[in-house]
PDB file of N, CA and C in Angstrom:
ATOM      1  N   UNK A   1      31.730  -4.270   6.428  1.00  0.00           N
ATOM      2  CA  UNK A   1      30.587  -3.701   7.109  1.00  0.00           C
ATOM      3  C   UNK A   1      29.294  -3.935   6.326  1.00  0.00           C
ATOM      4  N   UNK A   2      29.507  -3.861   4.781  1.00  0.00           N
ATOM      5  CA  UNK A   2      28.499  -4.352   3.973  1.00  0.00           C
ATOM      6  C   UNK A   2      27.386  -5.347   4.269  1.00  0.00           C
ATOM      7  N   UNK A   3      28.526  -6.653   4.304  1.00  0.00           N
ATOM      8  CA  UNK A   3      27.941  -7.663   4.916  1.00  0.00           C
ATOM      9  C   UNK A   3      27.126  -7.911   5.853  1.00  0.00           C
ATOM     10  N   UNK A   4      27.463  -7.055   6.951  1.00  0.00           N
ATOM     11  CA  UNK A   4      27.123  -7.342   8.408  1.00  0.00           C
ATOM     12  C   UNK A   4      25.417  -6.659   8.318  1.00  0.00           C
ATOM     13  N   UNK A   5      25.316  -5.318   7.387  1.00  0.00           N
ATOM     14  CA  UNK A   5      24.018  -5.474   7.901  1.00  0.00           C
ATOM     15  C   UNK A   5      23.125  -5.788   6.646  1.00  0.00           C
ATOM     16  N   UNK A   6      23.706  -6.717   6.063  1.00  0.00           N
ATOM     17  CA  UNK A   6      22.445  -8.022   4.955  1.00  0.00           C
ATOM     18  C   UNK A   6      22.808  -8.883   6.094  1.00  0.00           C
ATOM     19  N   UNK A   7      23.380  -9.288   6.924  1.00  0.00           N
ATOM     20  CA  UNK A   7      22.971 -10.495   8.001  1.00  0.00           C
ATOM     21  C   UNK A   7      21.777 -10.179   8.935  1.00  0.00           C
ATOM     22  N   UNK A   8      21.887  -8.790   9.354  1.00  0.00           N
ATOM     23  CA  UNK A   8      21.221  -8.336  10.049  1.00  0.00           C
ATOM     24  C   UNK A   8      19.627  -7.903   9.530  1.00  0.00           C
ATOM     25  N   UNK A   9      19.441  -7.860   8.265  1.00  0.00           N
ATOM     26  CA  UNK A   9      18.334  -7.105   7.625  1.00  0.00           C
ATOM     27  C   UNK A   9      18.054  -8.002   6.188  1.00  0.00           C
ATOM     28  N   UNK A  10      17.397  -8.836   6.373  1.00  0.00           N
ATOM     29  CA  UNK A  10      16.999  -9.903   4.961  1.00  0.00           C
ATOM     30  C   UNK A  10      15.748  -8.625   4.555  1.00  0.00           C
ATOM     31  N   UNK A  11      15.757  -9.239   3.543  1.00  0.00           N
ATOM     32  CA  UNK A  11      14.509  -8.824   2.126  1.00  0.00           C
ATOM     33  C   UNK A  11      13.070  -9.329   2.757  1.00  0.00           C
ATOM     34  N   UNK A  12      11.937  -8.212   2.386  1.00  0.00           N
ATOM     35  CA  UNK A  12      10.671  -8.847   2.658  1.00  0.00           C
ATOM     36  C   UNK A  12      10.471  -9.588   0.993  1.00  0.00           C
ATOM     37  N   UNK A  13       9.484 -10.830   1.442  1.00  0.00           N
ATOM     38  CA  UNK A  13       8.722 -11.417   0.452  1.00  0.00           C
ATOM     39  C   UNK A  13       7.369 -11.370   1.035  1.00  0.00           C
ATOM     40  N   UNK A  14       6.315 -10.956  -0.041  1.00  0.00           N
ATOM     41  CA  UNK A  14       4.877 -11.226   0.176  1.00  0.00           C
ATOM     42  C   UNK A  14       4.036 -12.251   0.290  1.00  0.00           C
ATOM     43  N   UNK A  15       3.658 -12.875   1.116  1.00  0.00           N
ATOM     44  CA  UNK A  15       2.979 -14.487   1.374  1.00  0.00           C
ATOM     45  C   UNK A  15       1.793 -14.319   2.373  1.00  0.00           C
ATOM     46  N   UNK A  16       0.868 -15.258   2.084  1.00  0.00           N
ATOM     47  CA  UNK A  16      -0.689 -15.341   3.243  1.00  0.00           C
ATOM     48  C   UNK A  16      -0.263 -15.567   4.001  1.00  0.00           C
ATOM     49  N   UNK A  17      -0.814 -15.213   5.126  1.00  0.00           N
ATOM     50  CA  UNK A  17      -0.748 -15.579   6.625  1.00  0.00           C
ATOM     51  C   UNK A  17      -1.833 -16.583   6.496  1.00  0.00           C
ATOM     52  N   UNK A  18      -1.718 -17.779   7.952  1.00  0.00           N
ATOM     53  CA  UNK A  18      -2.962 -18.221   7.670  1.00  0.00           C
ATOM     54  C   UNK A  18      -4.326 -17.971   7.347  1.00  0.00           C
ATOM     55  N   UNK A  19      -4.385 -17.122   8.352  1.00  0.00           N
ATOM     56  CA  UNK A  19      -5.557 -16.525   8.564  1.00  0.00           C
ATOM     57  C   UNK A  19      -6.145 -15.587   7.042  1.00  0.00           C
ATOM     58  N   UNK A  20      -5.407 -15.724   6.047  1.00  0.00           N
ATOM     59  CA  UNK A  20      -6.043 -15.324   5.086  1.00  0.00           C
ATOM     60  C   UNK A  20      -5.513 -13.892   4.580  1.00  0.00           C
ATOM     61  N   UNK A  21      -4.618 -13.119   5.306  1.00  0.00           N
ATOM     62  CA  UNK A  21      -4.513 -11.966   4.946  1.00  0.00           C
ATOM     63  C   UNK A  21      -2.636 -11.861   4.455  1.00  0.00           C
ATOM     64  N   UNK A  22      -2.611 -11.227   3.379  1.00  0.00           N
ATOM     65  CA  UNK A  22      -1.608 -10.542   2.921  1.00  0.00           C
ATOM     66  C   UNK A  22      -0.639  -9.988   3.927  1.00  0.00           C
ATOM     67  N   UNK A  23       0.684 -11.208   3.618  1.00  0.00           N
ATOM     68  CA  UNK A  23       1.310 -10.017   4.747  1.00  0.00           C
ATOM     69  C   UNK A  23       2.797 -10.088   3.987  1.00  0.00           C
ATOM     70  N   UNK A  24       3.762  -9.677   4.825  1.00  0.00           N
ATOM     71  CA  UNK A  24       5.091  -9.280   4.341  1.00  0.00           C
ATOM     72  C   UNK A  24       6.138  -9.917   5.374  1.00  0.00           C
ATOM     73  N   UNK A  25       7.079 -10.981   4.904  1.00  0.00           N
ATOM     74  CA  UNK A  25       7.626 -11.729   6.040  1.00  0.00           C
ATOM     75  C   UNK A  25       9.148 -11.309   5.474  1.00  0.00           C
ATOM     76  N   UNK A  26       9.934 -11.132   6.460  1.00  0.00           N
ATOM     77  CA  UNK A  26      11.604 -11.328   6.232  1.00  0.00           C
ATOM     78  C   UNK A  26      12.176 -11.213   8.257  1.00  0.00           C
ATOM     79  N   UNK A  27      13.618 -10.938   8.255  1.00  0.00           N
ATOM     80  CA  UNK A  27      14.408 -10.664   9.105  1.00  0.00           C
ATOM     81  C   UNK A  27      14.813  -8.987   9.340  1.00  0.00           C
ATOM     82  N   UNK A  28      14.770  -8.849  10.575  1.00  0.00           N
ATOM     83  CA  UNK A  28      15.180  -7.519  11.190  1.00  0.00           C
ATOM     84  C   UNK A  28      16.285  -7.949  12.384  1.00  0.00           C
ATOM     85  N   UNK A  29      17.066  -6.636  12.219  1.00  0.00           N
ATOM     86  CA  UNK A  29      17.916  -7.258  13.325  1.00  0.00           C
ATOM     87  C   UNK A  29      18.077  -8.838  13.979  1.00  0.00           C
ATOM     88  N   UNK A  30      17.808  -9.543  13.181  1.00  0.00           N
ATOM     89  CA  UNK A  30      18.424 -11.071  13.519  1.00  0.00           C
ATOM     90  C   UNK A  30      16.967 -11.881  13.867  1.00  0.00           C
ATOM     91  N   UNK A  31      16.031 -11.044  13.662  1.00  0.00           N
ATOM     92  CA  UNK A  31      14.460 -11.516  13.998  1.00  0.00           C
ATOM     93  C   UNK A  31      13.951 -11.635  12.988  1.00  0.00           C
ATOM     94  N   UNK A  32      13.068 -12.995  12.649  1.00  0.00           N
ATOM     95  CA  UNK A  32      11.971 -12.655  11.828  1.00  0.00           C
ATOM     96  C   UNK A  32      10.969 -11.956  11.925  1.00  0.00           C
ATOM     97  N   UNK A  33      10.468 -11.531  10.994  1.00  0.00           N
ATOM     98  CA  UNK A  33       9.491 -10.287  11.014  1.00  0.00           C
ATOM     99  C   UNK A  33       7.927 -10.948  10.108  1.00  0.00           C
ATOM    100  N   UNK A  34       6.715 -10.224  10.716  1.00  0.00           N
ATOM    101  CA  UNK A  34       5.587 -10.711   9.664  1.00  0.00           C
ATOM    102  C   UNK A  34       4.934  -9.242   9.798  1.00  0.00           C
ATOM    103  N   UNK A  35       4.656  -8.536   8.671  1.00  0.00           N
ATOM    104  CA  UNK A  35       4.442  -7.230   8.645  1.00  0.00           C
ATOM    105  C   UNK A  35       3.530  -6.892   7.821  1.00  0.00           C
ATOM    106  N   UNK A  36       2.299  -5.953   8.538  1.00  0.00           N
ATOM    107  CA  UNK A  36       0.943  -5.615   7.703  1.00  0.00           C
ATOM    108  C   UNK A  36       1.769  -5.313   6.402  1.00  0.00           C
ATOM    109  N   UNK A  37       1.054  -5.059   5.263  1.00  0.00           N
ATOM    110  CA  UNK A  37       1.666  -4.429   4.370  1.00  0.00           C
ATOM    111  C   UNK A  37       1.190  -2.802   4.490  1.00  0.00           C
ATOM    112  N   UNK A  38       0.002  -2.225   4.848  1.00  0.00           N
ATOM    113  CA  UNK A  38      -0.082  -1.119   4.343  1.00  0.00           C
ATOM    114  C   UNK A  38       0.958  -0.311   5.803  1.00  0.00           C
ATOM    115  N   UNK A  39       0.819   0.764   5.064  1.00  0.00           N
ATOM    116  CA  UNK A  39       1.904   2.239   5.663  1.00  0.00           C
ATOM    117  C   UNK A  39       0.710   2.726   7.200  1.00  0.00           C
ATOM    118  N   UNK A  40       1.593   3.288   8.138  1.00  0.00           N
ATOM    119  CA  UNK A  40       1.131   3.707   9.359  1.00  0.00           C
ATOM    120  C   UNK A  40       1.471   5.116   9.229  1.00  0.00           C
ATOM    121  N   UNK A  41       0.438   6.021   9.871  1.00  0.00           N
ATOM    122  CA  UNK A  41       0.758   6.875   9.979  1.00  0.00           C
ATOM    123  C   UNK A  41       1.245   7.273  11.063  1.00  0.00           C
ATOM    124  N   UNK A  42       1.989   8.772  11.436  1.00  0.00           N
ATOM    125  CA  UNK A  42       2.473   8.883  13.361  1.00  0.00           C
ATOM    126  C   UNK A  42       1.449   8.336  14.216  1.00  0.00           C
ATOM    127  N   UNK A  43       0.054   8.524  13.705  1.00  0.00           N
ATOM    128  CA  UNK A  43      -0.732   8.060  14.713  1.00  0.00           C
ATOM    129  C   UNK A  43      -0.945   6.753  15.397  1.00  0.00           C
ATOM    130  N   UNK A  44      -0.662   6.147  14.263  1.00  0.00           N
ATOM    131  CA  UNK A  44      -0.890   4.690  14.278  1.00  0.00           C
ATOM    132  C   UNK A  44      -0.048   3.987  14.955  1.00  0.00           C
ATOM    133  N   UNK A  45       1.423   4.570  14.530  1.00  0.00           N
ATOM    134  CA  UNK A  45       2.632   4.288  14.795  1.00  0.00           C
ATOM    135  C   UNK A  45       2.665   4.200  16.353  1.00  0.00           C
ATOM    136  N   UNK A  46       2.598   5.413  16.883  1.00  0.00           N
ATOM    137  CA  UNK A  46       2.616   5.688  17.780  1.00  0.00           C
ATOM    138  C   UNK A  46       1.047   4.802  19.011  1.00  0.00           C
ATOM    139  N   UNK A  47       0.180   4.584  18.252  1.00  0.00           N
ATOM    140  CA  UNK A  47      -0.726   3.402  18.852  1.00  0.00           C
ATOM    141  C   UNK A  47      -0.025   1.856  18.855  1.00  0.00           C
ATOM    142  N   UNK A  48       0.684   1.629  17.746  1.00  0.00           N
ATOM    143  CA  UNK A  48       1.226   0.363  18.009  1.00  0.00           C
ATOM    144  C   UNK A  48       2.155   0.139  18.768  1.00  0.00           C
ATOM    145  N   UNK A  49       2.844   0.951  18.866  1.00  0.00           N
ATOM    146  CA  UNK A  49       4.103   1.193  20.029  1.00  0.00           C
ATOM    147  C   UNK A  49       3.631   1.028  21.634  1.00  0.00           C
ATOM    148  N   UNK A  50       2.501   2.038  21.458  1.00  0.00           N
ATOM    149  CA  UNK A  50       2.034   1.784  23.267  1.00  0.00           C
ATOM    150  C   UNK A  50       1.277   0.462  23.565  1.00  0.00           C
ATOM    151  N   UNK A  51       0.866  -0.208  22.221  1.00  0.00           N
ATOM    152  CA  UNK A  51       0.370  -1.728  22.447  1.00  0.00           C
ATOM    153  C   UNK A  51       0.834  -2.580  22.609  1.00  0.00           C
ATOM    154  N   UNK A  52       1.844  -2.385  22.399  1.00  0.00           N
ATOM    155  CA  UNK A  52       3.418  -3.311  22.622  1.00  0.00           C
ATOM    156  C   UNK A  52       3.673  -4.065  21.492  1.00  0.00           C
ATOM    157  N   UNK A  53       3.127  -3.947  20.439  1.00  0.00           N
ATOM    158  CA  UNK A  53       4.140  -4.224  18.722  1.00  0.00           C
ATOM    159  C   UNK A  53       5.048  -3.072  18.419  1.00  0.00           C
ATOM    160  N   UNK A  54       5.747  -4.118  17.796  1.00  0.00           N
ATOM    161  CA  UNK A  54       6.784  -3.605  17.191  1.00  0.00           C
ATOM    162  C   UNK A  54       6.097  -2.829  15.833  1.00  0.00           C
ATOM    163  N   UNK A  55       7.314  -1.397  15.349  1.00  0.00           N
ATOM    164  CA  UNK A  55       7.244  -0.878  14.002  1.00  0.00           C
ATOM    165  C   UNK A  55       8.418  -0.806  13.500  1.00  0.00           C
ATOM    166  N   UNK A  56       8.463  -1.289  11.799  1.00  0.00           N
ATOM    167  CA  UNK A  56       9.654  -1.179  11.222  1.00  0.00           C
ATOM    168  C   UNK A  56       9.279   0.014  10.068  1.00  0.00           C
ATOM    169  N   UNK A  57      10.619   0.697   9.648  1.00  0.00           N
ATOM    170  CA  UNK A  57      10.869   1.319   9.159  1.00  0.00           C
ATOM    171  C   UNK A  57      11.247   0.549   7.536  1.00  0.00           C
ATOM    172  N   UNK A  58      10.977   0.930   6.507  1.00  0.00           N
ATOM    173  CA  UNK A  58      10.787  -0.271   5.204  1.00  0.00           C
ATOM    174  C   UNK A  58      12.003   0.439   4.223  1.00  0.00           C
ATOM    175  N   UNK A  59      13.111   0.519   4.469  1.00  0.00           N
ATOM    176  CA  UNK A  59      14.015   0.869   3.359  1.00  0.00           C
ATOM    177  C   UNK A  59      14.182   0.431   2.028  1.00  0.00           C
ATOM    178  N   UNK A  60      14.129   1.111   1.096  1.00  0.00           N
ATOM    179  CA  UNK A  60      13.699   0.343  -0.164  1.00  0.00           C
ATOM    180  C   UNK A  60      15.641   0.999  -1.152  1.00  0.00           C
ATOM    181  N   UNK A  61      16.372  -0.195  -1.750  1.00  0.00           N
ATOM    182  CA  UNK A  61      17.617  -0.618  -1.542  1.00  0.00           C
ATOM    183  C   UNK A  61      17.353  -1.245  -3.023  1.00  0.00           C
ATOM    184  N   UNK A  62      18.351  -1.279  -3.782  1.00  0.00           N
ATOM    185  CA  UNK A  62      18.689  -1.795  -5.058  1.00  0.00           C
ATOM    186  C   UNK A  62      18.786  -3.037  -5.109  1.00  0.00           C
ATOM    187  N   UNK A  63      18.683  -4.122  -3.885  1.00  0.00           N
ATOM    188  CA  UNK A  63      17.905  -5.183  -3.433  1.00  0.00           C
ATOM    189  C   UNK A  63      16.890  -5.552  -3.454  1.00  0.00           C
ATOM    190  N   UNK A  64      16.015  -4.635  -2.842  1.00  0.00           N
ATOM    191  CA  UNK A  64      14.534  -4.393  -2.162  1.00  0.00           C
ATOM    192  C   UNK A  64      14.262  -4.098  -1.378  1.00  0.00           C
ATOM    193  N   UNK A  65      13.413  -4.467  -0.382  1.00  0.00           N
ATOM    194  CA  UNK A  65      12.642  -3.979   0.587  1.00  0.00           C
ATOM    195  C   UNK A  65      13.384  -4.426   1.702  1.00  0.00           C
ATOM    196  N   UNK A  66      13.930  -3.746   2.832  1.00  0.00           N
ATOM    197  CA  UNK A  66      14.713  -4.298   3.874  1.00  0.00           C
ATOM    198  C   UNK A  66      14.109  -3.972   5.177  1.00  0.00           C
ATOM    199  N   UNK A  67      13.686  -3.941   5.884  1.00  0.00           N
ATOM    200  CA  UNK A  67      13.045  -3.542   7.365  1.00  0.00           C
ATOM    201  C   UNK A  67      13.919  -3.541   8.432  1.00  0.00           C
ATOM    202  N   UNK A  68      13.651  -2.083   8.746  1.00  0.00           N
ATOM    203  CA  UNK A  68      14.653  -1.267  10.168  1.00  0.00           C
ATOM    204  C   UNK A  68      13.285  -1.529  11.331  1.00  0.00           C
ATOM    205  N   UNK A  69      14.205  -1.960  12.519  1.00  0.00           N
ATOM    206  CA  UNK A  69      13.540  -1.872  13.874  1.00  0.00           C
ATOM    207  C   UNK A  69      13.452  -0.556  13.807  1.00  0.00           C
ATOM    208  N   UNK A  70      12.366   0.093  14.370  1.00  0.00           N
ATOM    209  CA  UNK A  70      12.284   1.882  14.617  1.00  0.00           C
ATOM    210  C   UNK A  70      11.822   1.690  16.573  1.00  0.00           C
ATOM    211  N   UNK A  71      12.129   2.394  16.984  1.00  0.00           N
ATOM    212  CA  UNK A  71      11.524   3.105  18.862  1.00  0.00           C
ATOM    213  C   UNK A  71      10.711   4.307  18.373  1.00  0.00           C
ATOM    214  N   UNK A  72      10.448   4.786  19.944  1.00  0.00           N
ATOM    215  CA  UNK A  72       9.973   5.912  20.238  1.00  0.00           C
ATOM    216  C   UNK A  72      10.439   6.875  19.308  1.00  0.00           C
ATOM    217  N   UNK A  73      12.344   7.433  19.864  1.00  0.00           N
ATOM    218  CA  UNK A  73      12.419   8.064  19.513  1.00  0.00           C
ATOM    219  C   UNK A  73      12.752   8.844  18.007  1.00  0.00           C
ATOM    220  N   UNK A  74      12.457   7.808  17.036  1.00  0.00           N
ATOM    221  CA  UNK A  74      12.028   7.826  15.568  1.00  0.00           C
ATOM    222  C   UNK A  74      10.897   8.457  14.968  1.00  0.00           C
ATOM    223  N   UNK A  75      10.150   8.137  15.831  1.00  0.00           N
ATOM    224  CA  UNK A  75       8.829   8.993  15.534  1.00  0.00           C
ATOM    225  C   UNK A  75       8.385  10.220  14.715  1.00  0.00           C
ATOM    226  N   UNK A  76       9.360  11.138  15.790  1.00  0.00           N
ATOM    227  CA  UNK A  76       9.438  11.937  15.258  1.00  0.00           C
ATOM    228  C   UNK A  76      10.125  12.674  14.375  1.00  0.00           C
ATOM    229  N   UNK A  77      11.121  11.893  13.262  1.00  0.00           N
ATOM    230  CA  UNK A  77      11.418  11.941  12.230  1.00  0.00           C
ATOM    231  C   UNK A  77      11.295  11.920  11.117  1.00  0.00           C
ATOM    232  N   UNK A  78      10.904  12.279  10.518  1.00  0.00           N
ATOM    233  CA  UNK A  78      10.221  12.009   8.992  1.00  0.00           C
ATOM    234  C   UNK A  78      11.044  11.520   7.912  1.00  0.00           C
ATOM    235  N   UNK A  79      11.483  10.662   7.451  1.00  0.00           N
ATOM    236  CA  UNK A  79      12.246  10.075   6.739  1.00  0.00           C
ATOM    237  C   UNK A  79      11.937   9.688   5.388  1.00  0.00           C
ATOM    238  N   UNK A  80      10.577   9.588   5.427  1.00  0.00           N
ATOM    239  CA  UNK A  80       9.938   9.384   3.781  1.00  0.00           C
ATOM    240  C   UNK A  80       9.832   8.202   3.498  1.00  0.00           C
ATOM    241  N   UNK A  81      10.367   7.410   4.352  1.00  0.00           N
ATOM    242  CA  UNK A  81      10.583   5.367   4.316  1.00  0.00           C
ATOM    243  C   UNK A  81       9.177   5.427   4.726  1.00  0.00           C
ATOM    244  N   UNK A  82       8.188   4.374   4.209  1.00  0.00           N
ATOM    245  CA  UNK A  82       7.337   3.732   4.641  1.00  0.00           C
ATOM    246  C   UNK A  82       7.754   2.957   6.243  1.00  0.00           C
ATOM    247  N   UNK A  83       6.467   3.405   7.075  1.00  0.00           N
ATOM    248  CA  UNK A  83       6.669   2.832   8.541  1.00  0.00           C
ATOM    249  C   UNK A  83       5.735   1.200   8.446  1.00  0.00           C
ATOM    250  N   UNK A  84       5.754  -0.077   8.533  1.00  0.00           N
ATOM    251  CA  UNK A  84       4.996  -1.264   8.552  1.00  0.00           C
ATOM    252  C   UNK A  84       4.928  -1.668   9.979  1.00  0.00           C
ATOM    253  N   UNK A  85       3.785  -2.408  10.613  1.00  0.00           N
ATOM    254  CA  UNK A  85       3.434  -2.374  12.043  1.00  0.00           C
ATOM    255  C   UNK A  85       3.696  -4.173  11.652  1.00  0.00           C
ATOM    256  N   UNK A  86       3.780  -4.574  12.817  1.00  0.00           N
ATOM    257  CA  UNK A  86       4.102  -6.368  12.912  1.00  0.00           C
ATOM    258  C   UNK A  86       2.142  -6.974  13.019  1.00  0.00           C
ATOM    259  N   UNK A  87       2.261  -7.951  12.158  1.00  0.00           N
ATOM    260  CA  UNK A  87       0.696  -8.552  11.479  1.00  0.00           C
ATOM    261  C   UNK A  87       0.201  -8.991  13.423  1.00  0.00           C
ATOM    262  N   UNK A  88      -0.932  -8.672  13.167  1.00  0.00           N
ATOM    263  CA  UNK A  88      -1.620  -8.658  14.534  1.00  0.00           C
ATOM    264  C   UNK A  88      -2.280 -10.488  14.680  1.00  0.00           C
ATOM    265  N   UNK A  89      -2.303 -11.065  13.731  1.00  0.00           N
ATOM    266  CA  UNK A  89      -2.566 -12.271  13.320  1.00  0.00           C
ATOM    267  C   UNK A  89      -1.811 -13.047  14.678  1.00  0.00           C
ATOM    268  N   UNK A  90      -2.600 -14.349  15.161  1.00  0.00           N
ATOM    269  CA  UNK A  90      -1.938 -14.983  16.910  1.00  0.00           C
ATOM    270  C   UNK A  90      -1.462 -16.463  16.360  1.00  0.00           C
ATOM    271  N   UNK A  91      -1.643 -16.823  15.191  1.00  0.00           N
ATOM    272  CA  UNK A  91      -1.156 -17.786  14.601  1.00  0.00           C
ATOM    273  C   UNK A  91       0.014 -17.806  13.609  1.00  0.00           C
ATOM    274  N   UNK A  92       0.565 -19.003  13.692  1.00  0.00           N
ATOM    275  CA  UNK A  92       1.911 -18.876  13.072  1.00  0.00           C
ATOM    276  C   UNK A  92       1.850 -18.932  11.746  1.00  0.00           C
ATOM    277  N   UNK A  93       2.820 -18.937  10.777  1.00  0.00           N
ATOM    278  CA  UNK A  93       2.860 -18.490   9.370  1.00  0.00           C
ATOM    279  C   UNK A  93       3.452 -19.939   9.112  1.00  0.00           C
ATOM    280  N   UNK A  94       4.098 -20.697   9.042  1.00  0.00           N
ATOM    281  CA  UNK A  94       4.295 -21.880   8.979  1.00  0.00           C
ATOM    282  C   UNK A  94       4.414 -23.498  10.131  1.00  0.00           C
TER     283      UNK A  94
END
């Protein structure tokens, strides 16, 4: 079972986006991911959600940094994990 979710959940690494800004790239659930770096608050969270980006949840693991898909109904959980919103940037990273 170990295994299955490091297939599912790679490590962020920190790299520019083109466009110049700092961002945070790895895999979520079988997706690549490109992720602001700073933390969202419910508010925010909850603004990016109705904009139609995605928010991950940033589990931090004797690995590193791993990123959970989060929904709605996460929200309202408080978990203490840093929440990261997907880089708003319309150009690709490589």
């Amino acid at each position: 079972m170990e295994n299955f979710k490091y297939l599912e959940s790679k490590l962020l690494k920190d790299t520019q986006c083109q466009c110049g800004a700092l961002v945070r790239v790895g895999q979520a659930s079988g997706f690549r991911v490109c992720l602001d770096p700073e933390p969202l608050t419910t508010i925010q969270e909850i603004a990016e959600l109705q904009a139609g980006r995605h928010t991950f949840e940033l589990y931090q693991t004797i690995r590193g940094d791993e990123p959970i898909y989060r929904s709605y109904n996460q929200i309202k959980r408080a978990t203490g994990w840093p929440v990261l919103g997907t880089h708003r940037c319309e150009r690709t990273l490589f």
